[in-house]
C-alpha atoms as a PDB file:
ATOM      1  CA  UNK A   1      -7.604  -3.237   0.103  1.00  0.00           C
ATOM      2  CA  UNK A   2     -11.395  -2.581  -0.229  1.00  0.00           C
ATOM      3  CA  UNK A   3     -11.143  -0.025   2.661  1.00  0.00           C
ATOM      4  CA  UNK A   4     -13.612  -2.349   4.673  1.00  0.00           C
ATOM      5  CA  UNK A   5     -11.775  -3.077   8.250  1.00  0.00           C
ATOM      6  CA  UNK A   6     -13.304  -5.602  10.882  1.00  0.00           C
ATOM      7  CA  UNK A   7     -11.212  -4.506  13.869  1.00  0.00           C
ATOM      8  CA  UNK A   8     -11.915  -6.276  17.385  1.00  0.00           C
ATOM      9  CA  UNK A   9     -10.830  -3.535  20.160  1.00  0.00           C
ATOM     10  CA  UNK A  10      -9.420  -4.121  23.436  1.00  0.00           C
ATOM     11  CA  UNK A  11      -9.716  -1.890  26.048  1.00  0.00           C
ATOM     12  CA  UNK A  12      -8.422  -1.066  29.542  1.00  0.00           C
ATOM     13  CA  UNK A  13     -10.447  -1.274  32.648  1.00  0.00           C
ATOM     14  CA  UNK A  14     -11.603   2.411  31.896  1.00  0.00           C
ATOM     15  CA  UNK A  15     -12.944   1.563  28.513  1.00  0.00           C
ATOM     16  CA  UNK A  16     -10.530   3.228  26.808  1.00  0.00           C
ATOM     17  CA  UNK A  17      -9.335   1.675  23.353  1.00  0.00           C
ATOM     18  CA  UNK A  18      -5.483   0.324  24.043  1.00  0.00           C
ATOM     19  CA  UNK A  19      -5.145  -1.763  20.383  1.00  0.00           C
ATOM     20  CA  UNK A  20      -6.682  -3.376  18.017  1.00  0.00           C
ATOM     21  CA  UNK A  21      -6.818  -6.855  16.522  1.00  0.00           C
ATOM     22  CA  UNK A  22      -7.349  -7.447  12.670  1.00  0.00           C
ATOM     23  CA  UNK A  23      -8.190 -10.054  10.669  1.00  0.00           C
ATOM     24  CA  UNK A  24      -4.597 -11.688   9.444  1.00  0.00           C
ATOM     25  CA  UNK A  25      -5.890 -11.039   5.732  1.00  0.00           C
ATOM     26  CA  UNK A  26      -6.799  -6.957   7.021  1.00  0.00           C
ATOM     27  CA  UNK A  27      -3.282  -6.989   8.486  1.00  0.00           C
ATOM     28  CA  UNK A  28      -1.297  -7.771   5.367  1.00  0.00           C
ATOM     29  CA  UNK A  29      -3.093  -5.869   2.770  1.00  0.00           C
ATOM     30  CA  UNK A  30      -2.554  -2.926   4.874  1.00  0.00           C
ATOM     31  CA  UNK A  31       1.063  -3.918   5.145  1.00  0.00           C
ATOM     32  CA  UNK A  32       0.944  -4.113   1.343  1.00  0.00           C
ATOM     33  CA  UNK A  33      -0.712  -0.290   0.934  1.00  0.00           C
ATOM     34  CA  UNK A  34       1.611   0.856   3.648  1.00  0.00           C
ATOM     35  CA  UNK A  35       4.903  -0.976   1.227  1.00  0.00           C
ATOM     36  CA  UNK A  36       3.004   0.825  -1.720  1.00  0.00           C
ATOM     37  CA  UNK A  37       3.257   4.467  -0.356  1.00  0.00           C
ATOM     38  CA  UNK A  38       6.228   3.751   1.089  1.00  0.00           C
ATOM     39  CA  UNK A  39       7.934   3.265  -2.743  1.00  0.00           C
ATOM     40  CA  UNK A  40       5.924   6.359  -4.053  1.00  0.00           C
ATOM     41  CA  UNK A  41       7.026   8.698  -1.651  1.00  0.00           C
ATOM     42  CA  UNK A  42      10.503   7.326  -2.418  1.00  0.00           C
ATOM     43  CA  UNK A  43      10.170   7.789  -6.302  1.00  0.00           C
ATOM     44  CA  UNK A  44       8.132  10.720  -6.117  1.00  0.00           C
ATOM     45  CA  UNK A  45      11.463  13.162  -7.151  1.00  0.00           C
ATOM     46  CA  UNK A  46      12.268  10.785 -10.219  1.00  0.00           C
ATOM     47  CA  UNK A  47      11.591  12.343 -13.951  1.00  0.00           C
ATOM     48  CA  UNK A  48       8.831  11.258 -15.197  1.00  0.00           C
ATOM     49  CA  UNK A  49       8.019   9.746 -19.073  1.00  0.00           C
ATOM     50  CA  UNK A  50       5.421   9.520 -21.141  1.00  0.00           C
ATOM     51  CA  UNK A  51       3.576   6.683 -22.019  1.00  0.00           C
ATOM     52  CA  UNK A  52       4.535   6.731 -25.472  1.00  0.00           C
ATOM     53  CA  UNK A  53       8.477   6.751 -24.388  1.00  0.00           C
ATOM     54  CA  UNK A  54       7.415   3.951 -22.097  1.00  0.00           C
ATOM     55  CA  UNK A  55       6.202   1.909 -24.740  1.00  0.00           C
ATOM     56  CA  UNK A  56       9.061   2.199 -26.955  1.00  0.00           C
ATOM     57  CA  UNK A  57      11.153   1.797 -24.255  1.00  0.00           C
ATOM     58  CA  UNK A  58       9.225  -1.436 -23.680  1.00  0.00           C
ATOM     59  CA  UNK A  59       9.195  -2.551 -27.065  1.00  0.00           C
ATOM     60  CA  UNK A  60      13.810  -1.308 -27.494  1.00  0.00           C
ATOM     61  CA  UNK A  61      14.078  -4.140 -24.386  1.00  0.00           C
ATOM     62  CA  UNK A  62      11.952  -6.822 -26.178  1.00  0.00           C
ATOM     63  CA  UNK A  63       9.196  -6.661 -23.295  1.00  0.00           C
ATOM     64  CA  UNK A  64       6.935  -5.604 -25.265  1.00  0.00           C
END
């Protein structure tokens, strides 16, 4: 997401913001980010490697 949002606002008879409408394209790439974090803060525990183990890794499972 480019961080640029175009959000309509609808408000009650006060003036007061009540939600928001986004462009579809808005919606899902924040869906996306949100799905992003979402597996981060879920791996965020796991060991970490290298990047030279990752590449031979890689390269043991023919991916490479």
């Amino acid at each position: 997401m480019n961080g640029k949002l175009h959000p309509a606002w609808i408000t009650d008879e006060h003036g007061n913001r009540v939600s928001v409408v986004l462009p579809v394209e808005e919606y899902e790439a924040l869906l996306e980010d949100l799905a992003d974090l979402a597996a981060v803060a879920e791996r965020r525990d796991e060991p970490t490697v290298t990047h030279e183990e990752l590449v031979r890794r890689l390269r043991a499972d023919g991916l490479l």
